[in-house]
C-alpha atoms as a PDB file:
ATOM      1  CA  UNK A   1       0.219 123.905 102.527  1.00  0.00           C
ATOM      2  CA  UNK A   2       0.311 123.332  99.069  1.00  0.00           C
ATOM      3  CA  UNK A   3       4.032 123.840  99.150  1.00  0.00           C
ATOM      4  CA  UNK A   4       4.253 120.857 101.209  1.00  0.00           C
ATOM      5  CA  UNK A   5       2.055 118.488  99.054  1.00  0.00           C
ATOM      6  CA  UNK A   6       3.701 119.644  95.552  1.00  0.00           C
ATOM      7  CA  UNK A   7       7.180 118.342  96.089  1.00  0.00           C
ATOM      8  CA  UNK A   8       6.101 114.677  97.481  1.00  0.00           C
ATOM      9  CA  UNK A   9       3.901 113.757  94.645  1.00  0.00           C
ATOM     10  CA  UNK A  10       1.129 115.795  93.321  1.00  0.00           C
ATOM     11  CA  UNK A  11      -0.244 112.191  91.385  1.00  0.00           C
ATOM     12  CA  UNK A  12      -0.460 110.430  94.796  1.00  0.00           C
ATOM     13  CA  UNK A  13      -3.154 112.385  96.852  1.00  0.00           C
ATOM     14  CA  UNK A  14      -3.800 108.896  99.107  1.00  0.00           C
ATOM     15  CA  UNK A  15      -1.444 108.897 101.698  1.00  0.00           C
ATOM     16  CA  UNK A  16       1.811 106.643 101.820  1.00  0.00           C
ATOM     17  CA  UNK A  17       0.626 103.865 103.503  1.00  0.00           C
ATOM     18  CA  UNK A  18      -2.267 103.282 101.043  1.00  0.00           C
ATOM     19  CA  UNK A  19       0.010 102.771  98.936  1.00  0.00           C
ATOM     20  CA  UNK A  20       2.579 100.796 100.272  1.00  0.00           C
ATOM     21  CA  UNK A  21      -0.408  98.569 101.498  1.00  0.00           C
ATOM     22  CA  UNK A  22      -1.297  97.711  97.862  1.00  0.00           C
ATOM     23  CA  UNK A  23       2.372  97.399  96.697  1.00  0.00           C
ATOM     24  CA  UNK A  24       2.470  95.266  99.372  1.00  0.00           C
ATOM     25  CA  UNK A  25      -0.696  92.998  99.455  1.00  0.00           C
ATOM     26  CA  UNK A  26      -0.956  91.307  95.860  1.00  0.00           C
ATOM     27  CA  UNK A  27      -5.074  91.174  96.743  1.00  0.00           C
ATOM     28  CA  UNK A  28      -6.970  94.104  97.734  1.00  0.00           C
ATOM     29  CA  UNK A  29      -8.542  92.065 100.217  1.00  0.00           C
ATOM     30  CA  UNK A  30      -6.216  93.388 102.855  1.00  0.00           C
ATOM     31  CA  UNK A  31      -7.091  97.573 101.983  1.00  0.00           C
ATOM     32  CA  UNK A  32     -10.922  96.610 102.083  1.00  0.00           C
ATOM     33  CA  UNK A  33      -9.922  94.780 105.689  1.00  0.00           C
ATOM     34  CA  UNK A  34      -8.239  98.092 106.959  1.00  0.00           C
ATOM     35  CA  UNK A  35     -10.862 100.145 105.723  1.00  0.00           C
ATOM     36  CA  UNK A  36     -13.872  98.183 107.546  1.00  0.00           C
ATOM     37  CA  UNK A  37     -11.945  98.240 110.570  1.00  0.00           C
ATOM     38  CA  UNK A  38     -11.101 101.872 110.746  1.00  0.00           C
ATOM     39  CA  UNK A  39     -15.004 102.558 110.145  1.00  0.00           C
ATOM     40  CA  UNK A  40     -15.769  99.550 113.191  1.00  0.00           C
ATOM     41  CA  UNK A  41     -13.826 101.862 115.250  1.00  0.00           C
ATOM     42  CA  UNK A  42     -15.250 105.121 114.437  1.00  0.00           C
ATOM     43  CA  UNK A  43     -18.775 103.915 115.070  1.00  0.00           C
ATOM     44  CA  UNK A  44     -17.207 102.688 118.232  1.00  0.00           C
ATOM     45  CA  UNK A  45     -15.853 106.012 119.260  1.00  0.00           C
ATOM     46  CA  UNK A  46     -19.535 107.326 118.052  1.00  0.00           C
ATOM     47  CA  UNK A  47     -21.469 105.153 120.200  1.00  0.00           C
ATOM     48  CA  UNK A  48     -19.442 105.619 123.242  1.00  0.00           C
ATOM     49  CA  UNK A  49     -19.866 109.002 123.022  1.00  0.00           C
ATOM     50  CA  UNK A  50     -23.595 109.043 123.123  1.00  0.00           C
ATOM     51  CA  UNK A  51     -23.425 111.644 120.383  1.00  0.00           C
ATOM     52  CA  UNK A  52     -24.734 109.331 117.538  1.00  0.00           C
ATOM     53  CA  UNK A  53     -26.388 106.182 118.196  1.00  0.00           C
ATOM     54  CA  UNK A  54     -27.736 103.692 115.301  1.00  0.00           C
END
């Protein structure tokens, strides 16, 4: 595994698209957007499931 990770860059351990996203977006706005929404959706999943309920 850490054969894999070495070569690609052992500076970078956020994955590509993090970074891309910030090359890309001049304001950081846009990462803080993606974030929120990833976590929307796993307390969606979460609810649905029943498993954990707020």
């Amino acid at each position: 595994m850490s054969k894999e990770i070495k070569p690609v860059s052992p500076v970078r351990p956020i994955a590509p698209v993090g970074a891309v996203g910030l090359r890309r977006s001049p304001s950081f706005g846009q990462l803080r957007q993606w974030l929120n929404y990833s976590c929307r959706l796993a307390k969606q999943r979460r609810s649905k499931d029943g498993q954990e309920q707020e």
